[in-house]
PDB file of N, CA and C in Angstrom:
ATOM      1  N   UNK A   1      32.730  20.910   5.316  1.00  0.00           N
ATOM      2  CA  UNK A   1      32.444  20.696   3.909  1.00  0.00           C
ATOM      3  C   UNK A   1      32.533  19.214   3.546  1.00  0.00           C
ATOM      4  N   UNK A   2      34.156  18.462   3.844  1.00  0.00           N
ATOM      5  CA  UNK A   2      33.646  17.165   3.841  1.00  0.00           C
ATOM      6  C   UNK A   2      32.714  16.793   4.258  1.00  0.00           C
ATOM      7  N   UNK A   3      32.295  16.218   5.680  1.00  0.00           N
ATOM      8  CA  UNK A   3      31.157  16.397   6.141  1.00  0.00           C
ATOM      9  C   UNK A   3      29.913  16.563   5.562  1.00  0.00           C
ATOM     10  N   UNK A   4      29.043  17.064   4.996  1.00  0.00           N
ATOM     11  CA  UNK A   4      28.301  17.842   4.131  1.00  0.00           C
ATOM     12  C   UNK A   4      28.240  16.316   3.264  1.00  0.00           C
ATOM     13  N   UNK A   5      29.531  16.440   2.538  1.00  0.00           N
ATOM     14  CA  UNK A   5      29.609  15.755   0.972  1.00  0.00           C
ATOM     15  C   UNK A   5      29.199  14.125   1.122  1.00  0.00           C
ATOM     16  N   UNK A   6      29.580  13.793   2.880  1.00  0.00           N
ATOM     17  CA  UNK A   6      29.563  12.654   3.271  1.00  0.00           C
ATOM     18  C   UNK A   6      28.211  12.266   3.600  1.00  0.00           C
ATOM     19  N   UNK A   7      27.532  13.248   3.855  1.00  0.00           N
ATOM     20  CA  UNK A   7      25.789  12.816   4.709  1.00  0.00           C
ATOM     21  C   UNK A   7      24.981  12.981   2.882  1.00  0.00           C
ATOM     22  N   UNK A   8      25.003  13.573   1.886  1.00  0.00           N
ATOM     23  CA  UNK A   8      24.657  13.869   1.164  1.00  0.00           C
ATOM     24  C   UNK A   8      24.874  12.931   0.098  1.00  0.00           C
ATOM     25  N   UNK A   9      26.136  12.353  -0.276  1.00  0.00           N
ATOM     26  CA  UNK A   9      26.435  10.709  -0.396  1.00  0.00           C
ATOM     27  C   UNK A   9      26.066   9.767   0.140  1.00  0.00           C
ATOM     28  N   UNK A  10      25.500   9.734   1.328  1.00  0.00           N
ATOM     29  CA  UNK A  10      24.713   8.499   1.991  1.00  0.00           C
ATOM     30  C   UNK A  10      23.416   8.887   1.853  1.00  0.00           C
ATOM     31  N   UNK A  11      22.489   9.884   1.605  1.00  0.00           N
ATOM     32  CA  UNK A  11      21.447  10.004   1.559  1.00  0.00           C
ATOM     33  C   UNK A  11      20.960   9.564  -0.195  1.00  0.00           C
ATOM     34  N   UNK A  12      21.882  10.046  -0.772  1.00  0.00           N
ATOM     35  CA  UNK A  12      22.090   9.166  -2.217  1.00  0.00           C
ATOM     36  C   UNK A  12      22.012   8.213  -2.364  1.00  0.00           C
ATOM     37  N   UNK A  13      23.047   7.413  -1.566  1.00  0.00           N
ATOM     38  CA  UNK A  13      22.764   5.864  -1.652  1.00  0.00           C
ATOM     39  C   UNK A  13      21.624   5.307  -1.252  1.00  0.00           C
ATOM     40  N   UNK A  14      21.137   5.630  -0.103  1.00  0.00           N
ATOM     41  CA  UNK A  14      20.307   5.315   0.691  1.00  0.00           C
ATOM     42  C   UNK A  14      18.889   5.375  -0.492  1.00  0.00           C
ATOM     43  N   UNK A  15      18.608   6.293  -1.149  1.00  0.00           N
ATOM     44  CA  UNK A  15      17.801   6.196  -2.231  1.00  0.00           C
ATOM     45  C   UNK A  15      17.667   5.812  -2.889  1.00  0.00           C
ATOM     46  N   UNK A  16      19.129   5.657  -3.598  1.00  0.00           N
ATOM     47  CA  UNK A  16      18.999   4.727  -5.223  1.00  0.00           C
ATOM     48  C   UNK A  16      19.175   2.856  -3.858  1.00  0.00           C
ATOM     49  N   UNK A  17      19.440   2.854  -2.949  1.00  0.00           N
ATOM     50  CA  UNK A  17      18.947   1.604  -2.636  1.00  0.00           C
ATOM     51  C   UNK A  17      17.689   1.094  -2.787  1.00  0.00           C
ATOM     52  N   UNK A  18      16.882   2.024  -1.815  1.00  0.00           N
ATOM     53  CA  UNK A  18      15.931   1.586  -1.938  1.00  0.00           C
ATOM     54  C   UNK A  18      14.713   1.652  -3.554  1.00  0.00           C
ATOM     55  N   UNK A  19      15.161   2.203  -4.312  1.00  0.00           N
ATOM     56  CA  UNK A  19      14.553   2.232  -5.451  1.00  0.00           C
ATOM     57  C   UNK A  19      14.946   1.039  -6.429  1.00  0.00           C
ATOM     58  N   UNK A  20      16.541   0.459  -6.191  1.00  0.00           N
ATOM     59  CA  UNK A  20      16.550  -0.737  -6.783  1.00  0.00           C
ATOM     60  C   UNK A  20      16.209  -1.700  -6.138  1.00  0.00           C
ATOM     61  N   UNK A  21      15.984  -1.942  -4.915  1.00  0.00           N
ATOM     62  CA  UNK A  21      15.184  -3.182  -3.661  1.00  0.00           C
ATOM     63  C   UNK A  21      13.922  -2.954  -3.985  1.00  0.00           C
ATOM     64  N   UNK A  22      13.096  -1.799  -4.773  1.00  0.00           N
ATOM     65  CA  UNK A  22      11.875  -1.884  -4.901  1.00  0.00           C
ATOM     66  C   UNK A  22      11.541  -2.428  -6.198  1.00  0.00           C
ATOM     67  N   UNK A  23      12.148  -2.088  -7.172  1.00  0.00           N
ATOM     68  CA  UNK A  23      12.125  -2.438  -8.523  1.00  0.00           C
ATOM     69  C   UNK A  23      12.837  -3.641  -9.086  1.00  0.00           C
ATOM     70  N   UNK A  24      12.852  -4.853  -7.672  1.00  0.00           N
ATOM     71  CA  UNK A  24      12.845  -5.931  -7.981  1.00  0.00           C
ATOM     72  C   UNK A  24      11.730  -7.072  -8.068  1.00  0.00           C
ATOM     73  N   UNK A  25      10.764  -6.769  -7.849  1.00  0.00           N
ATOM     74  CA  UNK A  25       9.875  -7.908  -7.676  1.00  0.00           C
ATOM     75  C   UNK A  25       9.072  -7.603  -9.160  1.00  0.00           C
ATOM     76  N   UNK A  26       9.013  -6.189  -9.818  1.00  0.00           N
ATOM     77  CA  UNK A  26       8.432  -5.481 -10.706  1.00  0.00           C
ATOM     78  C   UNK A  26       9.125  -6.042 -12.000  1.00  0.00           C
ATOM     79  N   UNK A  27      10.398  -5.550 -11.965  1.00  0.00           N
ATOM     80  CA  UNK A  27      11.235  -6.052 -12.971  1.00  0.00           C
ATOM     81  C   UNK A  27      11.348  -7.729 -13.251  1.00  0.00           C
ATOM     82  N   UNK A  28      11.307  -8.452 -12.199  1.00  0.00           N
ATOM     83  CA  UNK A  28      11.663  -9.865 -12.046  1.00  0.00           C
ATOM     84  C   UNK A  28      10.470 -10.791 -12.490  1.00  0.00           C
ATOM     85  N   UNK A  29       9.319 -10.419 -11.989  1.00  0.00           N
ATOM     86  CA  UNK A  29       8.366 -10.984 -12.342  1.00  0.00           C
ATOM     87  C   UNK A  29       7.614 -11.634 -13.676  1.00  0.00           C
ATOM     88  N   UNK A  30       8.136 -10.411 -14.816  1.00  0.00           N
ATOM     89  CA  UNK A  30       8.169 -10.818 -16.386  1.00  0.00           C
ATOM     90  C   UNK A  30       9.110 -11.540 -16.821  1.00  0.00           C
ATOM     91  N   UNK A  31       9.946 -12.015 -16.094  1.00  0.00           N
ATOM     92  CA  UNK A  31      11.390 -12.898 -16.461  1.00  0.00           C
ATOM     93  C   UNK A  31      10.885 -14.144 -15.977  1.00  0.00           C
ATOM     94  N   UNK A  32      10.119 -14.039 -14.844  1.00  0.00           N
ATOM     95  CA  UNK A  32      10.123 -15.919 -14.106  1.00  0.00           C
ATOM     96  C   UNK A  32       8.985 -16.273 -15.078  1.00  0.00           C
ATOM     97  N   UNK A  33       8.556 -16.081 -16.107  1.00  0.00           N
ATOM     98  CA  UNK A  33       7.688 -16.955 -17.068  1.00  0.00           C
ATOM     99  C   UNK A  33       8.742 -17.425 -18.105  1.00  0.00           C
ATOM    100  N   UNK A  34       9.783 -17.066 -17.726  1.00  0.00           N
ATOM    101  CA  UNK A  34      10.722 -17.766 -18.697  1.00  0.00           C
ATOM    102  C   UNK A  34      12.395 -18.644 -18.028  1.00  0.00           C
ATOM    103  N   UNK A  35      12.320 -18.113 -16.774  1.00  0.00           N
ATOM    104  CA  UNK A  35      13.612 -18.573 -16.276  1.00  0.00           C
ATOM    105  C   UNK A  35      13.333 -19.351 -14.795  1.00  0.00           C
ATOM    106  N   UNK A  36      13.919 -20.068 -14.803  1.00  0.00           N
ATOM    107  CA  UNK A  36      13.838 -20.558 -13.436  1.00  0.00           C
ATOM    108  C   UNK A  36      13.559 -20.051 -11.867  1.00  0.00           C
ATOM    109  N   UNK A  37      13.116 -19.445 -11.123  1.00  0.00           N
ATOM    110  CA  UNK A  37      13.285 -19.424  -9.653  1.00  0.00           C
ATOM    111  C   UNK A  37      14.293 -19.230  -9.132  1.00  0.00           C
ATOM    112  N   UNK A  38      14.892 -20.125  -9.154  1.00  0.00           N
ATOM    113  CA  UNK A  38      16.248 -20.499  -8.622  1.00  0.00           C
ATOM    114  C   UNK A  38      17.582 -19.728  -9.178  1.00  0.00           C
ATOM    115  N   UNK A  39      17.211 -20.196 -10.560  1.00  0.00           N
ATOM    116  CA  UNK A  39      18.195 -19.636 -11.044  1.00  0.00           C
ATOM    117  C   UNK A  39      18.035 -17.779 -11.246  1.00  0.00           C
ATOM    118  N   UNK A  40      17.143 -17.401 -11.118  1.00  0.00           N
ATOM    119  CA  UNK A  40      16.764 -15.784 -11.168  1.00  0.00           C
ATOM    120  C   UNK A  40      17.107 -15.116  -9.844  1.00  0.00           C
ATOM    121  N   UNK A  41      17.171 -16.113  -8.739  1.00  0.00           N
ATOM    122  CA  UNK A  41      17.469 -15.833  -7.255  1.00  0.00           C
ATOM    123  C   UNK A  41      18.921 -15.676  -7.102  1.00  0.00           C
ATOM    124  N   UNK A  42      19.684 -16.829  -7.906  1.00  0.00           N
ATOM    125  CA  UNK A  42      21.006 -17.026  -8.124  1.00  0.00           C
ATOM    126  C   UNK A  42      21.476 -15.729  -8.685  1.00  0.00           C
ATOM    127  N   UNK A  43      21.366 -15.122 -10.035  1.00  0.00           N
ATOM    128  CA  UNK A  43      21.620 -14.333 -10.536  1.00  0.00           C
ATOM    129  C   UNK A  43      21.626 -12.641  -9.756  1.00  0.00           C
ATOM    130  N   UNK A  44      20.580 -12.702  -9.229  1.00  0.00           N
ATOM    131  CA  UNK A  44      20.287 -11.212  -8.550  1.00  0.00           C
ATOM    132  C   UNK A  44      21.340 -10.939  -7.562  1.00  0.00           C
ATOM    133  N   UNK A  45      21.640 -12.089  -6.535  1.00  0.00           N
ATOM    134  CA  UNK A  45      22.160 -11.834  -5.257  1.00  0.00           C
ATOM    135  C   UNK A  45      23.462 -11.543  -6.511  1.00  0.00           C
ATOM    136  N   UNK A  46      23.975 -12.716  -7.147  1.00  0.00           N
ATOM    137  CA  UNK A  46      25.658 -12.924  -7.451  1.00  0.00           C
ATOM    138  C   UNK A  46      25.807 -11.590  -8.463  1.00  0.00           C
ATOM    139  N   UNK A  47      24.645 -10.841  -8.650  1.00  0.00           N
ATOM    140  CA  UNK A  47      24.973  -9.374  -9.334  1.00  0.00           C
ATOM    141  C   UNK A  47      24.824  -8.472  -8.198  1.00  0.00           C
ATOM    142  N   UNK A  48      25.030  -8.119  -7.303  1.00  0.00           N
ATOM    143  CA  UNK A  48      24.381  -7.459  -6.287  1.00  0.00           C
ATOM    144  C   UNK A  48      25.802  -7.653  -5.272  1.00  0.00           C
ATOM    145  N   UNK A  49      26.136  -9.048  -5.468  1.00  0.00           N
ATOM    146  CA  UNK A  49      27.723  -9.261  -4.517  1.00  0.00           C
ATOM    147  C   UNK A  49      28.979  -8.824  -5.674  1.00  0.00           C
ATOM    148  N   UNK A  50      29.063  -9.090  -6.702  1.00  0.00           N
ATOM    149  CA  UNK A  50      29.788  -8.769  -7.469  1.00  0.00           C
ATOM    150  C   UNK A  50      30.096  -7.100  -7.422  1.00  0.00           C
ATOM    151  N   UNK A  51      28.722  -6.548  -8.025  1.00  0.00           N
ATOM    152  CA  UNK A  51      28.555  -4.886  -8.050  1.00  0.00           C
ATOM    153  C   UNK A  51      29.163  -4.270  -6.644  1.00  0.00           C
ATOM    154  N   UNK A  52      29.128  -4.704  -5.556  1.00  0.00           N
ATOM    155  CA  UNK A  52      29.540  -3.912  -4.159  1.00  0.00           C
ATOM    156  C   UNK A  52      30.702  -4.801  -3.243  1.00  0.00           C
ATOM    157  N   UNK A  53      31.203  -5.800  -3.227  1.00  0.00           N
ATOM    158  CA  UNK A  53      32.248  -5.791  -2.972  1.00  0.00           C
ATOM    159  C   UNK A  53      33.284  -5.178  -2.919  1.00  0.00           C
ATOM    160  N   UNK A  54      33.699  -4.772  -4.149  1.00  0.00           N
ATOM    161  CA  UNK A  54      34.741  -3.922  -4.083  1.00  0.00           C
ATOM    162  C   UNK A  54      34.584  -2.942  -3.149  1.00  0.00           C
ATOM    163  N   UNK A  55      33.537  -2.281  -2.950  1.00  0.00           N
ATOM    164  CA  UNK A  55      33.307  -1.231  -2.605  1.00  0.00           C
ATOM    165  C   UNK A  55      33.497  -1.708  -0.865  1.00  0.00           C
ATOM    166  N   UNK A  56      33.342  -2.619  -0.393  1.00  0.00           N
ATOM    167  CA  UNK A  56      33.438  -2.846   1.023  1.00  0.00           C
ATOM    168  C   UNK A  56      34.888  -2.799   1.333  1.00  0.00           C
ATOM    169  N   UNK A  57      35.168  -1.896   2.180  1.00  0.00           N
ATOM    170  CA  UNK A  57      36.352  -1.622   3.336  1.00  0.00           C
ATOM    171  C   UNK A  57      36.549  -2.511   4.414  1.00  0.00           C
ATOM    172  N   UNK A  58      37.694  -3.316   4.697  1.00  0.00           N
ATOM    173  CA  UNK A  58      38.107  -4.026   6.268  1.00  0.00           C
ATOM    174  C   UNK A  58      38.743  -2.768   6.921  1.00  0.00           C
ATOM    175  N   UNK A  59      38.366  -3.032   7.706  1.00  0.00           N
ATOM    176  CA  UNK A  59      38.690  -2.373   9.349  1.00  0.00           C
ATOM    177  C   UNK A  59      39.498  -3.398  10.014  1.00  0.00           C
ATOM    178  N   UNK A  60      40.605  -2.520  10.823  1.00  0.00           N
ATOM    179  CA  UNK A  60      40.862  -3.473  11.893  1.00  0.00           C
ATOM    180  C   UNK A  60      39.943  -3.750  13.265  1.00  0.00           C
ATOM    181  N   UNK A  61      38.974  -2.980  13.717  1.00  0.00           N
ATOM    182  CA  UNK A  61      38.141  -2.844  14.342  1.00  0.00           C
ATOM    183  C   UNK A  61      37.178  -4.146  13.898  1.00  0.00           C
ATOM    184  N   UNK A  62      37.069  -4.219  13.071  1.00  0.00           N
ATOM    185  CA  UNK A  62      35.440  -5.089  12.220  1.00  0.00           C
ATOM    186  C   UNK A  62      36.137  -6.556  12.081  1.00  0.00           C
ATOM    187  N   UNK A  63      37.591  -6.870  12.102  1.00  0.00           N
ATOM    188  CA  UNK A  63      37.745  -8.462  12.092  1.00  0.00           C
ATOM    189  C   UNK A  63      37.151  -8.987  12.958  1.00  0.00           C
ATOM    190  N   UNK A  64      36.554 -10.494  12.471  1.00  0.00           N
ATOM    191  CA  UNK A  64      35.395 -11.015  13.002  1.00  0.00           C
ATOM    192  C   UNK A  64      36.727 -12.475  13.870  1.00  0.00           C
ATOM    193  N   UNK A  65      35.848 -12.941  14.845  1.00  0.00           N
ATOM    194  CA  UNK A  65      36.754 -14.152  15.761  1.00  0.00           C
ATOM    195  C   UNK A  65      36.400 -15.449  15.339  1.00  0.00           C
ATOM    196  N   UNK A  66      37.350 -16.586  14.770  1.00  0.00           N
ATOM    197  CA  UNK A  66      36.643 -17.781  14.136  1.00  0.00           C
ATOM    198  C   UNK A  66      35.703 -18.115  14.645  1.00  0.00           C
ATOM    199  N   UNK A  67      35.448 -18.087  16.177  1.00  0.00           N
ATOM    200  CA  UNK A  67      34.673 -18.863  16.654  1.00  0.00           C
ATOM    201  C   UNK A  67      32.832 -18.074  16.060  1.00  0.00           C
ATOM    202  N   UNK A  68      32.952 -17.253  15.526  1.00  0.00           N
ATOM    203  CA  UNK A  68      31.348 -16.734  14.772  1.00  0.00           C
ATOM    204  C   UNK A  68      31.619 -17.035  13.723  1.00  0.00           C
ATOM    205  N   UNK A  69      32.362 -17.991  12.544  1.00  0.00           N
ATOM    206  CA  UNK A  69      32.218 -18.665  11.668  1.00  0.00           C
ATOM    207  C   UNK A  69      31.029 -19.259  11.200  1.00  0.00           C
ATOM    208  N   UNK A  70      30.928 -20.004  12.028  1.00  0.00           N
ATOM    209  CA  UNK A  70      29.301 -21.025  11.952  1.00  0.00           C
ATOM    210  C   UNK A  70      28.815 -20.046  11.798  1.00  0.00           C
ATOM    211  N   UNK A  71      28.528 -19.017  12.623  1.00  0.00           N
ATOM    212  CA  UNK A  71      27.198 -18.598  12.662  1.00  0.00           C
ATOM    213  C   UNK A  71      27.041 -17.488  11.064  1.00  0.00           C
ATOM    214  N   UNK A  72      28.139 -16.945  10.930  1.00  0.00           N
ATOM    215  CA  UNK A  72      28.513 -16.086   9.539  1.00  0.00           C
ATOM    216  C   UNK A  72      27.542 -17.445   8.192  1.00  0.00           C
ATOM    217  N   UNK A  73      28.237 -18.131   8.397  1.00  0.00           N
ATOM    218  CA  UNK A  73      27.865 -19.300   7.560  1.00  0.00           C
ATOM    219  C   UNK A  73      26.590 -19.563   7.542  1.00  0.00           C
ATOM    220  N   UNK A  74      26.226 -19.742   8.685  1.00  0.00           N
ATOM    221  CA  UNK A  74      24.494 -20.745   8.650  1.00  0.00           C
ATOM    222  C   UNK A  74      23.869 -19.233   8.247  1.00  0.00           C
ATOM    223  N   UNK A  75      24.016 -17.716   8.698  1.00  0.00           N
ATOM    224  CA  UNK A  75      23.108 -16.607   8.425  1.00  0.00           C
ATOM    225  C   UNK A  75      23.326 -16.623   6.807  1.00  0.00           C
ATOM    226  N   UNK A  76      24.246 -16.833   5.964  1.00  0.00           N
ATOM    227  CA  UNK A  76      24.232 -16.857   4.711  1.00  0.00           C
ATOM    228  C   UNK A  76      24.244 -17.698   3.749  1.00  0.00           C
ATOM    229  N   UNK A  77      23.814 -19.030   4.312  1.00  0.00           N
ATOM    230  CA  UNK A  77      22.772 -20.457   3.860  1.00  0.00           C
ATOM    231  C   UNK A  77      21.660 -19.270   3.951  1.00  0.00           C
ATOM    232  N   UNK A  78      21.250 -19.265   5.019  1.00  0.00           N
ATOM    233  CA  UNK A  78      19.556 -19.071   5.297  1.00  0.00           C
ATOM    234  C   UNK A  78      19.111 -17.771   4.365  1.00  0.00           C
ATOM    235  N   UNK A  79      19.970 -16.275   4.638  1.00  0.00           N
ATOM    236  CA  UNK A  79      19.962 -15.442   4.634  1.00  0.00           C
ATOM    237  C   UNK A  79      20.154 -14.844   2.725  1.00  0.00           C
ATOM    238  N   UNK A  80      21.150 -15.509   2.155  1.00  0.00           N
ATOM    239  CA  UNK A  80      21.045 -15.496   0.918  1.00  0.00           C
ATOM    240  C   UNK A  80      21.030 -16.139  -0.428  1.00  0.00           C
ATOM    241  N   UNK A  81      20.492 -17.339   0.306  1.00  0.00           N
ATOM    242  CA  UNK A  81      20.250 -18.786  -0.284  1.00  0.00           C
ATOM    243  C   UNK A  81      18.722 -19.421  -0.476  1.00  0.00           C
ATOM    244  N   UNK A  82      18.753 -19.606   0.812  1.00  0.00           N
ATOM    245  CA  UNK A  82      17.202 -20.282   0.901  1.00  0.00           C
ATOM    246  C   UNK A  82      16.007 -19.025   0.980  1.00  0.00           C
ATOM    247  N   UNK A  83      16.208 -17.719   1.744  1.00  0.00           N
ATOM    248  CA  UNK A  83      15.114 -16.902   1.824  1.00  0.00           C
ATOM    249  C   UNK A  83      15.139 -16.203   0.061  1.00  0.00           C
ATOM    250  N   UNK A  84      16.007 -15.861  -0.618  1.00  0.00           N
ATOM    251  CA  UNK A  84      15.836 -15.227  -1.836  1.00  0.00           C
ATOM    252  C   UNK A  84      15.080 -16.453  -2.601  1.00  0.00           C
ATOM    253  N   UNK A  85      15.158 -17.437  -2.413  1.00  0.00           N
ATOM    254  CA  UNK A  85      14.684 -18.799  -3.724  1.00  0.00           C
ATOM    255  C   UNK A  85      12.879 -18.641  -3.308  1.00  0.00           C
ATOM    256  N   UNK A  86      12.684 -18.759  -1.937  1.00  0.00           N
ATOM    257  CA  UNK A  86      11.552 -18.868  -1.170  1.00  0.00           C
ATOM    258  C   UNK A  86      11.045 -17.637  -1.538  1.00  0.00           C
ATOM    259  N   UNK A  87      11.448 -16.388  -2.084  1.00  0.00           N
ATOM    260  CA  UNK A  87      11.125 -14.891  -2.288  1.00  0.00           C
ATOM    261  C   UNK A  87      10.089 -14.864  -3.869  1.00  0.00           C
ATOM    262  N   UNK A  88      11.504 -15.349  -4.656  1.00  0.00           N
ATOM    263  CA  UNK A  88      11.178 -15.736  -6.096  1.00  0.00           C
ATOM    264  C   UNK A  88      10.688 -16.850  -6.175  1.00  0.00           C
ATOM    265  N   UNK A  89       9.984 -18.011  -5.818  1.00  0.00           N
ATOM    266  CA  UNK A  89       8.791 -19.092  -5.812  1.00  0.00           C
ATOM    267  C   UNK A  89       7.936 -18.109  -5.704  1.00  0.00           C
ATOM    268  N   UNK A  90       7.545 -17.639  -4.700  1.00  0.00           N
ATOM    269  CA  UNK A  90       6.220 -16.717  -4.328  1.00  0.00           C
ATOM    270  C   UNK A  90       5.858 -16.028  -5.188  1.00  0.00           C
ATOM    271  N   UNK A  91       6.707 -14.873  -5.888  1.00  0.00           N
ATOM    272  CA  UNK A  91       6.662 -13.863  -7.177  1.00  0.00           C
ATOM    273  C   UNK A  91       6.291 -14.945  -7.952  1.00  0.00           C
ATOM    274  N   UNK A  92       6.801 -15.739  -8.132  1.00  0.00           N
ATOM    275  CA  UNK A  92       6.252 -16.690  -9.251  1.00  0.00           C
ATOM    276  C   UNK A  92       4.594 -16.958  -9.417  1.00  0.00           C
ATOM    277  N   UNK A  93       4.252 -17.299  -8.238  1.00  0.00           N
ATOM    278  CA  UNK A  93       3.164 -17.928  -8.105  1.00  0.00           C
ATOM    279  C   UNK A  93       2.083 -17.104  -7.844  1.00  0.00           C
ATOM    280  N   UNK A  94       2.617 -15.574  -7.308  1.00  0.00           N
ATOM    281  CA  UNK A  94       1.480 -14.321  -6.942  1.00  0.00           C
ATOM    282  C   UNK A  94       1.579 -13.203  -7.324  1.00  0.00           C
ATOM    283  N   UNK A  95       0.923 -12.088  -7.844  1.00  0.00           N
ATOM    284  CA  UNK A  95       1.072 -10.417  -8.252  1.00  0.00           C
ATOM    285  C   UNK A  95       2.197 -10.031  -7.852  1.00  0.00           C
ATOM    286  N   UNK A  96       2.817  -9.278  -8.627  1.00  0.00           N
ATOM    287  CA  UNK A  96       4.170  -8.216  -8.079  1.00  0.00           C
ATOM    288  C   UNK A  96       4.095  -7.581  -6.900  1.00  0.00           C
ATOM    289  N   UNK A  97       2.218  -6.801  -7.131  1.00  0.00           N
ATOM    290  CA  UNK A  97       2.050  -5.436  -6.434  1.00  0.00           C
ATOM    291  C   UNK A  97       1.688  -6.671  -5.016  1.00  0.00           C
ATOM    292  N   UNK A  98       0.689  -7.432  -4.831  1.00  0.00           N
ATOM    293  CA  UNK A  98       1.219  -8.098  -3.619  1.00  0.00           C
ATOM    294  C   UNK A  98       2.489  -8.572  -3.371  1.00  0.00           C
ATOM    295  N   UNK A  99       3.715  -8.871  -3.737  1.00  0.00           N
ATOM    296  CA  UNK A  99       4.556  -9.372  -3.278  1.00  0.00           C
ATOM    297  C   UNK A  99       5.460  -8.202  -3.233  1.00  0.00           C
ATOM    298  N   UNK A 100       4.914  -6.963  -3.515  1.00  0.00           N
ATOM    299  CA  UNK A 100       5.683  -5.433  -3.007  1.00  0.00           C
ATOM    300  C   UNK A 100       5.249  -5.206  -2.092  1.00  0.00           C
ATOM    301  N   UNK A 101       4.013  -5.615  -1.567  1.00  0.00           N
ATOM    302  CA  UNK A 101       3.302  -4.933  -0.272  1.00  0.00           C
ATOM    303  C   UNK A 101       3.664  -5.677   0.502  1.00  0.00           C
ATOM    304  N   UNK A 102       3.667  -7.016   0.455  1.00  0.00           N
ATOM    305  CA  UNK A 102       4.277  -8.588   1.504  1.00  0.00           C
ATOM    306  C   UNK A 102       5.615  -8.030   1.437  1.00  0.00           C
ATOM    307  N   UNK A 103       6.480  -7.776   0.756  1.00  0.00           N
ATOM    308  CA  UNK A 103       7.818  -7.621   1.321  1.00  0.00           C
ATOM    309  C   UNK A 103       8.298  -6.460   1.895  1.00  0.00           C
ATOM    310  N   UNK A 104       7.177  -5.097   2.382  1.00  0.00           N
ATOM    311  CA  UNK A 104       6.972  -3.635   2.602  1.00  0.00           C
ATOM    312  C   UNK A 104       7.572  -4.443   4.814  1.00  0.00           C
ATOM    313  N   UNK A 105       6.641  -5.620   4.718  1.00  0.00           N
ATOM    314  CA  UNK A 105       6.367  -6.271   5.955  1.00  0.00           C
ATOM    315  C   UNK A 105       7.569  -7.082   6.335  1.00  0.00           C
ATOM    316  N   UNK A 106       8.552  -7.216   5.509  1.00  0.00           N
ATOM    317  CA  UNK A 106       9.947  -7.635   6.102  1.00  0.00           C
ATOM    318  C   UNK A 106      10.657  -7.027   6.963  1.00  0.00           C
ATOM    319  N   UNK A 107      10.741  -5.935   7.051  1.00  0.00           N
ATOM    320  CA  UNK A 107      11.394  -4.497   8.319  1.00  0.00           C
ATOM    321  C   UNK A 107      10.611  -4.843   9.363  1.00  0.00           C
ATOM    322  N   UNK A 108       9.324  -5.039   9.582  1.00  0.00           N
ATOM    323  CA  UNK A 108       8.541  -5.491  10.794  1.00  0.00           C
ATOM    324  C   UNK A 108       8.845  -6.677  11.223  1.00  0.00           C
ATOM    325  N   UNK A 109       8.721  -7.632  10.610  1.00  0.00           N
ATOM    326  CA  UNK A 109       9.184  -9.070  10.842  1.00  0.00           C
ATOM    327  C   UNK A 109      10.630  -9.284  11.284  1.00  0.00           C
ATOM    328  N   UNK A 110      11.396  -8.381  10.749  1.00  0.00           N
ATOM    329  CA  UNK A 110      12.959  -8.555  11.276  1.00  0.00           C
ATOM    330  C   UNK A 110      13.345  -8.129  12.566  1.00  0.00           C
ATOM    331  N   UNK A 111      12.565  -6.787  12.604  1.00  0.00           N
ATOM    332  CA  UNK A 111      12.499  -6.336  13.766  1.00  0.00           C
ATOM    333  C   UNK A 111      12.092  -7.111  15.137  1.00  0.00           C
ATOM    334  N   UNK A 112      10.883  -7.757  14.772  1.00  0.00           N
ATOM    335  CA  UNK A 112      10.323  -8.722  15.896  1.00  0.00           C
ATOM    336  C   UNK A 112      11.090  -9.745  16.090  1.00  0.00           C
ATOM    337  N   UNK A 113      11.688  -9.975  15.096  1.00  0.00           N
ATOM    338  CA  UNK A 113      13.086 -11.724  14.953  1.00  0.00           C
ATOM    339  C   UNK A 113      14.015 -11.170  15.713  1.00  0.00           C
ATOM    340  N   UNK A 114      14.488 -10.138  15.467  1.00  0.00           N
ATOM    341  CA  UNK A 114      15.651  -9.384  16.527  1.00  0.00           C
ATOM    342  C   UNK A 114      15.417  -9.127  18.216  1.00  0.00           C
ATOM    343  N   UNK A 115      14.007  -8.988  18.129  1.00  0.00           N
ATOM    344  CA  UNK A 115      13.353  -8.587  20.027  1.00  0.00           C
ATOM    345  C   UNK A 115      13.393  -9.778  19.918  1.00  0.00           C
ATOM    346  N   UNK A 116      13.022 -10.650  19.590  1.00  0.00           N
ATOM    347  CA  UNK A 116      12.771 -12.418  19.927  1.00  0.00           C
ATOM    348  C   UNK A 116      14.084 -12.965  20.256  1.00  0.00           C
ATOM    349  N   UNK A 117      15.048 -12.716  19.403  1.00  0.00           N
ATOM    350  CA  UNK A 117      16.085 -13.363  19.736  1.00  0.00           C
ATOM    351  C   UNK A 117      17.557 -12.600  20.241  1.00  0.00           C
ATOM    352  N   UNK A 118      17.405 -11.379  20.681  1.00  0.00           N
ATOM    353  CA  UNK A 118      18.475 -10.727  20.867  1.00  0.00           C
ATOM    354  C   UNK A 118      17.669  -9.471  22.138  1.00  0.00           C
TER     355      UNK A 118
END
């Protein structure tokens, strides 16, 4: 029964994820005629880290070893810094519904970044 409650809670999440990852470029797009890029990029992630933190659990299993510091670091320069700003320029500058279909192509692209480099 737990069990059950647990796959049925992740299939939940798993939905309302992807329905708010979709209903960002839609929603966002009528805002960047009035707000910055940058600063709209700023806002999303630091509502998005705020909202689920709490919710993240440490493990003793999952402590990470200083020596992957750097690399923790440089993936979240790149990862939620520079690629979200580079996300929202684009929305700026092109259709929603293309920049829903261009970002449909990020799961492919990650995938190939991962065989490439791992």
């Amino acid at each position: 029964m737990v069990q059950n409650k647990r796959v049925l809670t992740g299939y939940i999440c798993a939905v309302a994820a992807a329905a708010f990852f979709g209903s960002v470029t839609t929603l966002s797009k009528p805002i960047l005629s009035n707000v910055s890029h940058i600063l709209l990029s700023s806002l999303v992630y630091l509502v998005a880290g705020a909202t689920f933190s709490p919710l993240a659990q440490r493990n003793e299993e999952t402590t990470s070893r200083k020596k992957y510091y750097p690399l923790v670091v440089l993936a979240a320069i790149i990862g939620a810094s520079v690629g979200p700003i580079m996300f929202f320029s684009g929305l700026k500058l092109t259709t929603a519904s293309d920049v829903a279909i261009l970002s449909n192509g990020e799961t492919v692209f990650s995938i190939l970044f991962a065989i490439l480099f791992f």
